[in-house]
PDB file of N, CA and C in Angstrom:
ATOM      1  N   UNK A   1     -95.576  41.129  21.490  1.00  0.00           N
ATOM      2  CA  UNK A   1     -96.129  41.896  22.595  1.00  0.00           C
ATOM      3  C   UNK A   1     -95.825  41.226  23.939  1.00  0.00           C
ATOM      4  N   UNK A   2     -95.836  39.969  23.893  1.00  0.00           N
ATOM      5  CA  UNK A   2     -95.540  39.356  25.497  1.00  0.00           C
ATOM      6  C   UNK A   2     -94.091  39.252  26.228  1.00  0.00           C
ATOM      7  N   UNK A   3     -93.380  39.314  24.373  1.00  0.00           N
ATOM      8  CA  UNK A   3     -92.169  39.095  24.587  1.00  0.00           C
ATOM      9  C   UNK A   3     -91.433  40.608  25.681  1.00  0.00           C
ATOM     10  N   UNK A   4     -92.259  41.549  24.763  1.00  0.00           N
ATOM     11  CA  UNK A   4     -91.817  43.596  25.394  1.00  0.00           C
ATOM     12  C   UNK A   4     -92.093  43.391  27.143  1.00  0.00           C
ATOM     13  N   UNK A   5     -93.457  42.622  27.322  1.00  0.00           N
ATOM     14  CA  UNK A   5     -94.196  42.853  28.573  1.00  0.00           C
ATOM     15  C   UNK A   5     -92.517  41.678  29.486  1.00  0.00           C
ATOM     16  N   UNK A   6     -92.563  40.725  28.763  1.00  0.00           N
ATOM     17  CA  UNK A   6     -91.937  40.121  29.808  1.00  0.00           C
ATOM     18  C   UNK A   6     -90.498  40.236  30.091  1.00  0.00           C
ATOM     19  N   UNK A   7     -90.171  41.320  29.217  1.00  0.00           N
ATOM     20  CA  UNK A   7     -88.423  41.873  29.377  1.00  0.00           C
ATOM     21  C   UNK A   7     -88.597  42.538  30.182  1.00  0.00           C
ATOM     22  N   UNK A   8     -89.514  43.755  30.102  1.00  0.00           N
ATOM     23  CA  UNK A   8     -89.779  44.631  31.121  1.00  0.00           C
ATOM     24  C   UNK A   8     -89.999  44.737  32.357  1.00  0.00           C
ATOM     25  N   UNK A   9     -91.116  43.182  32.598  1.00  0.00           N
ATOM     26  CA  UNK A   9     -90.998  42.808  34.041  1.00  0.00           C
ATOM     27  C   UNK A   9     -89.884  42.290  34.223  1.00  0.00           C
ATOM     28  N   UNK A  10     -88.781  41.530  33.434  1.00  0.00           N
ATOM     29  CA  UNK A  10     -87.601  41.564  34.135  1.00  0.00           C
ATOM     30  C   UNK A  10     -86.888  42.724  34.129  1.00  0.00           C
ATOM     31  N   UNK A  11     -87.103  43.331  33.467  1.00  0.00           N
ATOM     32  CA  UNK A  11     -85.901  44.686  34.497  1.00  0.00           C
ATOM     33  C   UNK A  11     -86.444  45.140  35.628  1.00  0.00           C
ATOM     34  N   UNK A  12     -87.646  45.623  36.012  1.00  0.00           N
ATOM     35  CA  UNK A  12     -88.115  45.457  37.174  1.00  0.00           C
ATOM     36  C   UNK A  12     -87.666  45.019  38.311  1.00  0.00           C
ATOM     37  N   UNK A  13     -87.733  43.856  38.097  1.00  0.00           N
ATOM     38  CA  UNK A  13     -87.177  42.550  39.640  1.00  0.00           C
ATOM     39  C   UNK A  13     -85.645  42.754  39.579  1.00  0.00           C
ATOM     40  N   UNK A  14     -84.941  43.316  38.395  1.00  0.00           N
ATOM     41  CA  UNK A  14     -83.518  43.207  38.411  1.00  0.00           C
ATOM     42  C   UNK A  14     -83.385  44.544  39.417  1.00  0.00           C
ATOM     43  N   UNK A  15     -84.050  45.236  39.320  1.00  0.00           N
ATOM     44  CA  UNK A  15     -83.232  46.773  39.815  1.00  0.00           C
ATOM     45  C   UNK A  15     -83.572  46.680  41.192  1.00  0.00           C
ATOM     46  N   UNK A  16     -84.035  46.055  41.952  1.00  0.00           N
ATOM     47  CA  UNK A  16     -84.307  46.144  43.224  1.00  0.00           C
ATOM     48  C   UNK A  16     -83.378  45.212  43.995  1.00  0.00           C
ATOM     49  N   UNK A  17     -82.972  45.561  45.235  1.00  0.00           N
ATOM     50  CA  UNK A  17     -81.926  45.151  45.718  1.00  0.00           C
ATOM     51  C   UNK A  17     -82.428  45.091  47.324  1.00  0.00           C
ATOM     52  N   UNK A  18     -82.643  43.491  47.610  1.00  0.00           N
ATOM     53  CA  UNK A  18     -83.210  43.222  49.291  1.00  0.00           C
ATOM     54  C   UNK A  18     -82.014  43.585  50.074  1.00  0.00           C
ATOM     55  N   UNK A  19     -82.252  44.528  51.081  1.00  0.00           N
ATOM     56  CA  UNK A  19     -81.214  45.224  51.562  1.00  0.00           C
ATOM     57  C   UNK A  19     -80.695  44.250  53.144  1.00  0.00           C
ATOM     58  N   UNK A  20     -79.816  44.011  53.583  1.00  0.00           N
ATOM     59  CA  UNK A  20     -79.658  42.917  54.455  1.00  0.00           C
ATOM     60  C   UNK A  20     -79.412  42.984  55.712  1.00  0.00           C
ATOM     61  N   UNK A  21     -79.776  44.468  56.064  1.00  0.00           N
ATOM     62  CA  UNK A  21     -80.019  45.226  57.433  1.00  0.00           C
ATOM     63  C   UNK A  21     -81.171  46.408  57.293  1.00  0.00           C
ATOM     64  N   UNK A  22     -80.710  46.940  58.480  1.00  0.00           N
ATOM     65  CA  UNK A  22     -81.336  48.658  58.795  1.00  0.00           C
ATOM     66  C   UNK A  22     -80.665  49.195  58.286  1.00  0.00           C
ATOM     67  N   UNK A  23     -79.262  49.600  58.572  1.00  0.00           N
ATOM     68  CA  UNK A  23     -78.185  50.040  58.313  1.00  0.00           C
ATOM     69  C   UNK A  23     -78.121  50.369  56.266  1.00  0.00           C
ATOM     70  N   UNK A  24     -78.416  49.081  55.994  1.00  0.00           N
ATOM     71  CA  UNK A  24     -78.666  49.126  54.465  1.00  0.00           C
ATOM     72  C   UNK A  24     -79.812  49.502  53.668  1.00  0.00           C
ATOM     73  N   UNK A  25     -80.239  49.813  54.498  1.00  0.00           N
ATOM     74  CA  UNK A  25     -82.221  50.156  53.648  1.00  0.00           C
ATOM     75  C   UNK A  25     -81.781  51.542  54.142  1.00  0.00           C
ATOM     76  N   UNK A  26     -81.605  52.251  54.642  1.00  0.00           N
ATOM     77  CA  UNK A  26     -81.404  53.878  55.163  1.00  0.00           C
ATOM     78  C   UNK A  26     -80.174  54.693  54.619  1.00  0.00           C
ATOM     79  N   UNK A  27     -80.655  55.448  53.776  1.00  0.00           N
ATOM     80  CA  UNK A  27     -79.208  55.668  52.531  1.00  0.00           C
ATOM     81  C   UNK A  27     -78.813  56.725  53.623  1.00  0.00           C
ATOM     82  N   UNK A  28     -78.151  56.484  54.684  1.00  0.00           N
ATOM     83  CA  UNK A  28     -77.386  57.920  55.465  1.00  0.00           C
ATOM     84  C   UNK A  28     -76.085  58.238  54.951  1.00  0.00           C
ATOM     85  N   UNK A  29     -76.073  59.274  54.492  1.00  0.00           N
ATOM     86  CA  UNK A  29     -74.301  59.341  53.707  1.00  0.00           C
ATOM     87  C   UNK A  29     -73.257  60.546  54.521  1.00  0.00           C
ATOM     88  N   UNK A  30     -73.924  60.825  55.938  1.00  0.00           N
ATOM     89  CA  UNK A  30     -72.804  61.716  56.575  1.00  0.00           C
ATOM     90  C   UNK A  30     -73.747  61.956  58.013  1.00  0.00           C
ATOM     91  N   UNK A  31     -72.976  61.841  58.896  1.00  0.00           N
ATOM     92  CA  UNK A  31     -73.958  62.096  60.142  1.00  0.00           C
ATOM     93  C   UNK A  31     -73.237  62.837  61.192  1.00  0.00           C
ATOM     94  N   UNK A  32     -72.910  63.993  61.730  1.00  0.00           N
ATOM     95  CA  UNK A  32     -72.451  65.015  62.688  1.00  0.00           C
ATOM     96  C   UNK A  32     -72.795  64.307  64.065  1.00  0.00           C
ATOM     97  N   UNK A  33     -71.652  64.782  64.912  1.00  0.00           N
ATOM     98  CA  UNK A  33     -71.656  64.714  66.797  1.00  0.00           C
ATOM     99  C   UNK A  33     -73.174  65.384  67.483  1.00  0.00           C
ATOM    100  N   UNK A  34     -73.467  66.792  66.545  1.00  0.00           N
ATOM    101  CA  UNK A  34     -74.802  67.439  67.227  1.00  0.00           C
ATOM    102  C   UNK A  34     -75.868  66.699  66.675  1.00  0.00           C
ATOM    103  N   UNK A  35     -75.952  65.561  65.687  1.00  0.00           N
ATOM    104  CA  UNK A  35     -77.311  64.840  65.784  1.00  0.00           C
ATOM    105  C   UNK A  35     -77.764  65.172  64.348  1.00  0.00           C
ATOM    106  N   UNK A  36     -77.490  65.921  63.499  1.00  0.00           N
ATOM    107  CA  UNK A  36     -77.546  66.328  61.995  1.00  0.00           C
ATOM    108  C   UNK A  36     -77.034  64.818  61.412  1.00  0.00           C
ATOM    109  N   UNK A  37     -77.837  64.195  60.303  1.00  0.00           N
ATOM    110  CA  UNK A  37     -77.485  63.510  59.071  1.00  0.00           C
ATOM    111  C   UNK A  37     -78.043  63.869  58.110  1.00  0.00           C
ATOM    112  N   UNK A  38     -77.144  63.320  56.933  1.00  0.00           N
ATOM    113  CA  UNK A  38     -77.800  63.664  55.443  1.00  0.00           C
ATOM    114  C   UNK A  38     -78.029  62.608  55.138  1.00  0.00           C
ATOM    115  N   UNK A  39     -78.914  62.505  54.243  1.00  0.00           N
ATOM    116  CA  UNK A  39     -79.125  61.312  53.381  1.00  0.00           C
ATOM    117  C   UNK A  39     -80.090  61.481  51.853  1.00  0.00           C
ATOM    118  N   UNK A  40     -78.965  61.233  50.823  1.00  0.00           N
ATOM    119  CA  UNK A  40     -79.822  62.153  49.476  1.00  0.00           C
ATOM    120  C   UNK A  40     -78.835  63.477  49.911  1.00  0.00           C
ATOM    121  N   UNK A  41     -79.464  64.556  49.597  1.00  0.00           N
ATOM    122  CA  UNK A  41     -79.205  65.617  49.409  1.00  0.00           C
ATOM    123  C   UNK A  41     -80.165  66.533  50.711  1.00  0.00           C
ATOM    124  N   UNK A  42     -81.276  65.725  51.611  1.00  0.00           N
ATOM    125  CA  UNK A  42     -81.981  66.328  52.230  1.00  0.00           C
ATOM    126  C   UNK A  42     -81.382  65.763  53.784  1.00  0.00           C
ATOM    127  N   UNK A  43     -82.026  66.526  55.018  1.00  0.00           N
ATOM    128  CA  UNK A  43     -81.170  66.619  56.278  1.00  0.00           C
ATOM    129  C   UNK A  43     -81.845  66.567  57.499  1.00  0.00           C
ATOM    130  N   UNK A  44     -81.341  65.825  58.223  1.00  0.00           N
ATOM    131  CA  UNK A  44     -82.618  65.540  59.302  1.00  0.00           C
ATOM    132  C   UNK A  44     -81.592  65.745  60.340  1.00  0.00           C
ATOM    133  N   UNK A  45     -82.227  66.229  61.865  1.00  0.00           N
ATOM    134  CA  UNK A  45     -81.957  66.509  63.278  1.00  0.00           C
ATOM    135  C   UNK A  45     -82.577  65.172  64.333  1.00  0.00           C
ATOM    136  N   UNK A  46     -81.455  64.447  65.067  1.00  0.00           N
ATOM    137  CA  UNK A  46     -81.785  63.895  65.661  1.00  0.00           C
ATOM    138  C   UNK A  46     -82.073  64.535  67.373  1.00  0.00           C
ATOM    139  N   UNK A  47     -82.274  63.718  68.004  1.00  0.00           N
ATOM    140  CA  UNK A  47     -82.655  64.520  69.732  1.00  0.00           C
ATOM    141  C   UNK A  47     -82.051  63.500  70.498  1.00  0.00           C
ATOM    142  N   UNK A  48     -81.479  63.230  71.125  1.00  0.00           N
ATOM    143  CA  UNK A  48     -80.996  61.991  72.219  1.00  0.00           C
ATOM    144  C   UNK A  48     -81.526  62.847  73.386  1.00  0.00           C
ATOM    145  N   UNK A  49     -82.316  62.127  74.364  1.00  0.00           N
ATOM    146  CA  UNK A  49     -82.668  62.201  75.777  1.00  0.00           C
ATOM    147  C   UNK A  49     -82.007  61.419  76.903  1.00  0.00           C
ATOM    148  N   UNK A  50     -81.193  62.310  77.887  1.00  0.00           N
ATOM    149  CA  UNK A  50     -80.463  61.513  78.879  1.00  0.00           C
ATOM    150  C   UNK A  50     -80.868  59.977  79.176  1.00  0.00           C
ATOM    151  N   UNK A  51     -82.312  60.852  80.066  1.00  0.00           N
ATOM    152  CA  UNK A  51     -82.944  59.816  80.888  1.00  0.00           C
ATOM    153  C   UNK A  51     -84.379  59.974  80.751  1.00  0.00           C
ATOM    154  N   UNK A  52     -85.469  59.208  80.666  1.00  0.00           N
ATOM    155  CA  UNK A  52     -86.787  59.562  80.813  1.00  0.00           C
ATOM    156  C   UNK A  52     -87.696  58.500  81.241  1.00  0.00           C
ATOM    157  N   UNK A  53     -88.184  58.738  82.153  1.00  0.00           N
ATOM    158  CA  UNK A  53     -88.524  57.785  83.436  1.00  0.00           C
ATOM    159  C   UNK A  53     -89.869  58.009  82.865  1.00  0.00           C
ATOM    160  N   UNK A  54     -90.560  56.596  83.167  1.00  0.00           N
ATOM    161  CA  UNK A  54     -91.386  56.206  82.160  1.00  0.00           C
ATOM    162  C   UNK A  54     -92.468  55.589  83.607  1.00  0.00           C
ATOM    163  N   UNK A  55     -92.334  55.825  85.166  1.00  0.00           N
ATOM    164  CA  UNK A  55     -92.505  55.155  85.985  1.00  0.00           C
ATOM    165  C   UNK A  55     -93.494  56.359  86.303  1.00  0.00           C
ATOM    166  N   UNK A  56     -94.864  55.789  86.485  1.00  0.00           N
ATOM    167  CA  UNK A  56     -95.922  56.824  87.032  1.00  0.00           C
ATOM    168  C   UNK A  56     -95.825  57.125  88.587  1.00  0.00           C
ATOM    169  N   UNK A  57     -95.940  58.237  89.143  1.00  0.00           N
ATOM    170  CA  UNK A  57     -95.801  58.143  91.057  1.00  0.00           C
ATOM    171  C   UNK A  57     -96.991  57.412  91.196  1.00  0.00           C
ATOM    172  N   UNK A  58     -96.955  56.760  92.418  1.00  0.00           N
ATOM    173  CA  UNK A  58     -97.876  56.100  93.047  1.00  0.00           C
ATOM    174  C   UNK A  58     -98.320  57.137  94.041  1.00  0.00           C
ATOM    175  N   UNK A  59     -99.579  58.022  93.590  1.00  0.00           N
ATOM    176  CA  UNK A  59    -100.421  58.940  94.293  1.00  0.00           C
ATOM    177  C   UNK A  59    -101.731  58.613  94.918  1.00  0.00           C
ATOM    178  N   UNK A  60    -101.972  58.475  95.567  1.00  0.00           N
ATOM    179  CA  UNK A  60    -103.221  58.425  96.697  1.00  0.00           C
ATOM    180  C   UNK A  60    -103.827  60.132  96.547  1.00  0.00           C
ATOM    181  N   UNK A  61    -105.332  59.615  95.587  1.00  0.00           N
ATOM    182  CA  UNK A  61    -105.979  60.723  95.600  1.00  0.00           C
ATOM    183  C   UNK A  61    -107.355  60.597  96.819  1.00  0.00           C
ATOM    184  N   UNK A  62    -107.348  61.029  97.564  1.00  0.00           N
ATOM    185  CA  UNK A  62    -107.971  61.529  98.676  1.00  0.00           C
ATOM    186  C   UNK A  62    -109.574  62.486  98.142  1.00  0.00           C
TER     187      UNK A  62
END
């Protein structure tokens, strides 16, 4: 019985793989100019924003 338990936890620790970036942990397998990637079989839309000014006006409320 310890012998089953402790094969098993080694396959476990075998199948996992520390990935050695971002780039490598994020299975992206095709990514388009308009901002579309796949990854898997499912599909995500990205958004890029020119510019976005993050600077509050300096208003004098009266």
């Amino acid at each position: 019985m310890i012998k089953t338990l402790q094969n098993a936890l080694k396959q476990d620790r075998e199948g996992f793989v520390l990935p050695k970036s971002v780039q490598d942990a994020i299975p992206i397998r095709r990514l388009w100019p308009d901002g579309i990637f796949q990854f898997g079989s499912k599909f995500s839309k990205t958004i890029r924003f020119s510019d976005i000014n993050y600077a509050i006006p300096n208003k004098t409320v009266l």
